[in-house]
Protein backbone atom coordinates (compact mmCIF):
# COMPACT_ATOMS: atom_id res chain seq x y z
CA UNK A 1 -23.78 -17.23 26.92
CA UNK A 2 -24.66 -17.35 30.70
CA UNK A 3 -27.94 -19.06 30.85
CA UNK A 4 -28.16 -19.92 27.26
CA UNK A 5 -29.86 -23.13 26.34
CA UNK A 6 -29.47 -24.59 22.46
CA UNK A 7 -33.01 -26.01 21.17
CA UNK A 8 -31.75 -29.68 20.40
CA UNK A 9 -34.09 -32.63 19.60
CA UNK A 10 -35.80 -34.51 22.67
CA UNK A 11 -34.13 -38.15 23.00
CA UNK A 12 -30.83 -40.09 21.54
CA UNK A 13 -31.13 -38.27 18.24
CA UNK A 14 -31.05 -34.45 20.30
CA UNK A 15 -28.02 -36.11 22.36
CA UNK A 16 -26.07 -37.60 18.65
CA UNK A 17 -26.56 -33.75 17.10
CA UNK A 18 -24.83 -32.20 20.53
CA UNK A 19 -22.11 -35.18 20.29
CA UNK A 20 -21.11 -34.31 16.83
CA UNK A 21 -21.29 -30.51 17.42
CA UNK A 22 -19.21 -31.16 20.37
CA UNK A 23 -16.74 -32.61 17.76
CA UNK A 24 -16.82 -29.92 15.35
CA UNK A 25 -16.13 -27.31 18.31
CA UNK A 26 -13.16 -29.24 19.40
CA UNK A 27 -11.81 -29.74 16.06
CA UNK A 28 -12.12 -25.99 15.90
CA UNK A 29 -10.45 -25.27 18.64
CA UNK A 30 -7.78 -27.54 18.18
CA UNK A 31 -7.43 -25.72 14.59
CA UNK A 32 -7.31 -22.29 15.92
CA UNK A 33 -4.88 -23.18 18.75
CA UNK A 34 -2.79 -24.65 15.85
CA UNK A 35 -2.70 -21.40 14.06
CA UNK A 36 -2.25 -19.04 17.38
CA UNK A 37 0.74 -20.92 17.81
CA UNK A 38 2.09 -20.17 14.63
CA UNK A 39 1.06 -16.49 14.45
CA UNK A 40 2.40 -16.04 17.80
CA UNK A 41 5.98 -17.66 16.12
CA UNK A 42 5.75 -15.06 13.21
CA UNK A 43 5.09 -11.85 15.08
CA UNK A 44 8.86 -11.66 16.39
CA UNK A 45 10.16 -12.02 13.33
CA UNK A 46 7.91 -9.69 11.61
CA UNK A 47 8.11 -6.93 14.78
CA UNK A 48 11.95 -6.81 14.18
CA UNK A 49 12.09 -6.11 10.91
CA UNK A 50 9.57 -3.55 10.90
CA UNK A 51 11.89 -2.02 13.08
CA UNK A 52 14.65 -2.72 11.00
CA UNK A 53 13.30 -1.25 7.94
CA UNK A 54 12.05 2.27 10.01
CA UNK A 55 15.64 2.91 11.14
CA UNK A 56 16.55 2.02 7.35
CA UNK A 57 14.19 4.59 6.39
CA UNK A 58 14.97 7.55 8.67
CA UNK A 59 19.03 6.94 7.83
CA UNK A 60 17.83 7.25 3.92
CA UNK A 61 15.77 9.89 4.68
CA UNK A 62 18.01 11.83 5.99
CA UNK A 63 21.04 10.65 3.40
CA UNK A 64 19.00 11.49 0.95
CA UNK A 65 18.33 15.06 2.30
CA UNK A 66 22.00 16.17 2.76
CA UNK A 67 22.57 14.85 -0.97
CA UNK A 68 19.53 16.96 -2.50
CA UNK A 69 21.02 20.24 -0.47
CA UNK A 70 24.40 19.47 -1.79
CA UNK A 71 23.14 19.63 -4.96
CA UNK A 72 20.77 22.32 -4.70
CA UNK A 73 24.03 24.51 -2.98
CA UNK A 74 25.97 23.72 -6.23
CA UNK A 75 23.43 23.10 -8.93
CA UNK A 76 20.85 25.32 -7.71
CA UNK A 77 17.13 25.02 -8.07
CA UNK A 78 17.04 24.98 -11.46
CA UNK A 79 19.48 22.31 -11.97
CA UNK A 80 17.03 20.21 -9.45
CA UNK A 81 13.62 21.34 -11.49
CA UNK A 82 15.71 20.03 -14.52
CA UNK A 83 16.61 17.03 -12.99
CA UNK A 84 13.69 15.83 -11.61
CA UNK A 85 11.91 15.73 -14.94
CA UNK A 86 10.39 12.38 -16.53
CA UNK A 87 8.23 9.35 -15.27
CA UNK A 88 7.54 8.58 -11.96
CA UNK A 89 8.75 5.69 -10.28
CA UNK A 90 7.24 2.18 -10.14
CA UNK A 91 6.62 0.30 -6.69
CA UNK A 92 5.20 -3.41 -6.72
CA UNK A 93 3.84 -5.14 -3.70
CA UNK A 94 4.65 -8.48 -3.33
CA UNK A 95 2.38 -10.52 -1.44
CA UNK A 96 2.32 -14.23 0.63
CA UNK A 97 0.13 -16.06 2.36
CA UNK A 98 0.64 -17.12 6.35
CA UNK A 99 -1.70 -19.36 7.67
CA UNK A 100 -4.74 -18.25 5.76
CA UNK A 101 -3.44 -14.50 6.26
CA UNK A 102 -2.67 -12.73 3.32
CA UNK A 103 -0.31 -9.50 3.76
CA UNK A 104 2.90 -7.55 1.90
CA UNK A 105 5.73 -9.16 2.25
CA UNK A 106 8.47 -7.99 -0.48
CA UNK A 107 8.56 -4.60 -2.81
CA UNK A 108 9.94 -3.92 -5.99
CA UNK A 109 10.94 -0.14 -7.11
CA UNK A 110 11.35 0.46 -10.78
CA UNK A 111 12.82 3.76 -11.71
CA UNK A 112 12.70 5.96 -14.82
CA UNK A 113 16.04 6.43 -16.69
CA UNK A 114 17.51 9.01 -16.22
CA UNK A 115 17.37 11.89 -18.98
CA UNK A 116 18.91 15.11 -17.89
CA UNK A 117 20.79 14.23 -14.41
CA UNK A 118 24.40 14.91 -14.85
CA UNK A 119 27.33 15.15 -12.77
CA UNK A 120 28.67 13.40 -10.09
CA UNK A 121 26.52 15.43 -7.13
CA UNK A 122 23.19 15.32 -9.06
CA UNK A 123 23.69 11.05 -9.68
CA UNK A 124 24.42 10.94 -5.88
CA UNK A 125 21.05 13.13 -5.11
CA UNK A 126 19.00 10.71 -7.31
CA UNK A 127 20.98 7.32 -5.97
CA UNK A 128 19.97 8.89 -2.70
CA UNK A 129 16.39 9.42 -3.22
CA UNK A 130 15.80 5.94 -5.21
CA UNK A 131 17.14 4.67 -1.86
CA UNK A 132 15.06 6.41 0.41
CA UNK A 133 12.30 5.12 -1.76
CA UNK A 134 12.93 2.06 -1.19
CA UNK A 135 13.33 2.21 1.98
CA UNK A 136 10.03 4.41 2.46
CA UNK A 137 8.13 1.00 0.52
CA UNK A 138 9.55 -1.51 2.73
CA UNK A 139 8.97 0.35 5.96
CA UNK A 140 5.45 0.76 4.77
CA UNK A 141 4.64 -3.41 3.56
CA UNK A 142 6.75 -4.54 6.72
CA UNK A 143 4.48 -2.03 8.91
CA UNK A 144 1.60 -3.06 7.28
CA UNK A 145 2.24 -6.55 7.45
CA UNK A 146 2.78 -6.19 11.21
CA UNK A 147 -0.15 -4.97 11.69
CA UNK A 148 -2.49 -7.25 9.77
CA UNK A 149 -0.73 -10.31 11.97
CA UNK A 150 -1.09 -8.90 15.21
CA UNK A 151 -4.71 -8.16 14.08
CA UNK A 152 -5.21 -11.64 12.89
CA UNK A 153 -3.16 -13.23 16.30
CA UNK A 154 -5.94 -10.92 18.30
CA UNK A 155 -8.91 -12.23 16.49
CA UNK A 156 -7.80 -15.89 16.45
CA UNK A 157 -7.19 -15.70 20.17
CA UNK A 158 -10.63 -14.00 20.36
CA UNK A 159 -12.37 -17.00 18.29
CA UNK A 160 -10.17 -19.61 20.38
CA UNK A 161 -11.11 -18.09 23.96
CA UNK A 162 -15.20 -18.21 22.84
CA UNK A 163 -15.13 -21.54 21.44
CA UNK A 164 -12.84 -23.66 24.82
CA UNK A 165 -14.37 -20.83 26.99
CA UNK A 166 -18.09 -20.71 26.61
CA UNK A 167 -19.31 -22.76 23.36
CA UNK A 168 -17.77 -25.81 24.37
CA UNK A 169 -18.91 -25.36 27.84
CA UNK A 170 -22.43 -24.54 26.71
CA UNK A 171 -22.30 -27.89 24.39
CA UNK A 172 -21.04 -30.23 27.33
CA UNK A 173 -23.82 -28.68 29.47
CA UNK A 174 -26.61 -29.11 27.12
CA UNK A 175 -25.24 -32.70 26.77
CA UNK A 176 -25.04 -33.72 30.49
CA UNK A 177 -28.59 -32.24 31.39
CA UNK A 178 -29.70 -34.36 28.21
CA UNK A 179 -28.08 -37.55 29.19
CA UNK A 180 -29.26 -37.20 32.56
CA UNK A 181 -33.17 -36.20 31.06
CA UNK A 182 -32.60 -39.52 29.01
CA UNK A 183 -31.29 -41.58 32.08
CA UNK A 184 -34.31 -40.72 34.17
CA UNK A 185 -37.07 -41.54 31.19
CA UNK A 186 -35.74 -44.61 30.89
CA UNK A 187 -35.93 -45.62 34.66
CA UNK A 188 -39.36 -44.31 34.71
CA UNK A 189 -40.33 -46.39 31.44
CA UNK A 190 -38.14 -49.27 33.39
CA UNK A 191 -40.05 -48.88 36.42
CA UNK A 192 -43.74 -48.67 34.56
CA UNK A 193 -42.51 -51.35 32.43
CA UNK A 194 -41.77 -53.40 35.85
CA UNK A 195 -45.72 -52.43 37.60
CA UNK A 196 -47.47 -53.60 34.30
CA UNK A 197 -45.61 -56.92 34.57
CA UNK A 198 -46.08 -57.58 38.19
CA UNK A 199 -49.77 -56.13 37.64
CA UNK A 200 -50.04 -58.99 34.83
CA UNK A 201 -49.02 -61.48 36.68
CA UNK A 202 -51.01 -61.05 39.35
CA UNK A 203 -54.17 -60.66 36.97
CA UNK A 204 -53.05 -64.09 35.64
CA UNK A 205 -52.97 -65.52 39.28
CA UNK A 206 -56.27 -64.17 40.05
CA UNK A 207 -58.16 -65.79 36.84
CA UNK A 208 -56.77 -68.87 37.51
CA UNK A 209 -57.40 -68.79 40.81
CA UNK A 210 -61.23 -68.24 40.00
């Protein structure tokens, strides 16, 4: 915005608009700085349990591995095929709001009943995996949330820096040089205003001098 100048109306009513968009800027401002703060409270918070919920994940993971090989080593493949037959799971995204920012913030997993898993190493393999699942969904909303605050911190700070930084600026300028255009009209009308008195009055004087 170096060198920009706003097209504002000549006079008091050109210097009222910039007053009031001065206003509107600063309320801005003062808004965004508002909800910087809070993002910037949030992002800890939401940065550790992304964390949290990856190392859940990989433990699962893994868990849920050994368990599936144990079974495969005494079951067998076919026992696995069998096993894994039936409906898919269910996963629900919960959402909430932040400060205007909308992201995931709790999951639900709702799994099929089971129909042909038996024994005590194929129920461990399944426990296992519904685990991992759920771990897998919350890594993935916590992750996701993460990443739509940090956007939203970025772009707010972005917004906030060109309003204080170069709008307001450009306002306050286009305000001064206004006032200032305003103060020197009105000593010129003061000082014409001034010569056609005197030059009245001595016009007067001269007539009645005659």
């Amino acid at each position: 915005m170096n060198g920009q100048r706003l097209a504002v109306p000549p006079g008091r009513a050109g210097r009222l608009r910039l007053e009031r968009r001065l206003q509107v800027a600063r309320r801005g401002a003062d808004l965004l700085d508002r909800k910087l703060r809070i993002l910037q409270r949030e992002l800890p918070g939401l940065r550790a349990d992304a964390q949290r919920a990856a190392r859940d994940w990989e433990w699962c993971a893994a868990d849920a591995d050994r368990c599936l090989l144990r079974a495969a080593l005494l079951g067998g493949q076919r026992a696995i095929r069998l096993a894994s037959a039936g409906a898919p799971a269910d996963v629900d995204i919960g959402y909430e709001v932040t400060v205007g920012v909308r992201h995931p913030a709790a999951i639900t997993c709702t799994f099929p009943r089971p129909e042909s898993w038996t024994g005590t190493t194929l129920a461990a393999a399944r426990q296992a995996h519904q685990a991992s699942l759920e771990a897998a969904a919350r890594a993935a909303a916590t992750s996701a949330a993460l990443r739509i605050m940090e956007a939203e911190t970025a772009a707010t700070r972005q917004r906030l820096r060109a309003i204080r930084d170069r709008w307001i600026p450009l306002l306050e300028r286009a305000r001064d040089e206004l006032a200032l255009a305003i103060d020197e009209q009105e000593r010129a009308d003061g000082a014409r205003l001034r010569l056609a008195a005197r030059n009245s009055r001595r016009g007067g004087t001269d007539e009645t001098v005659r």
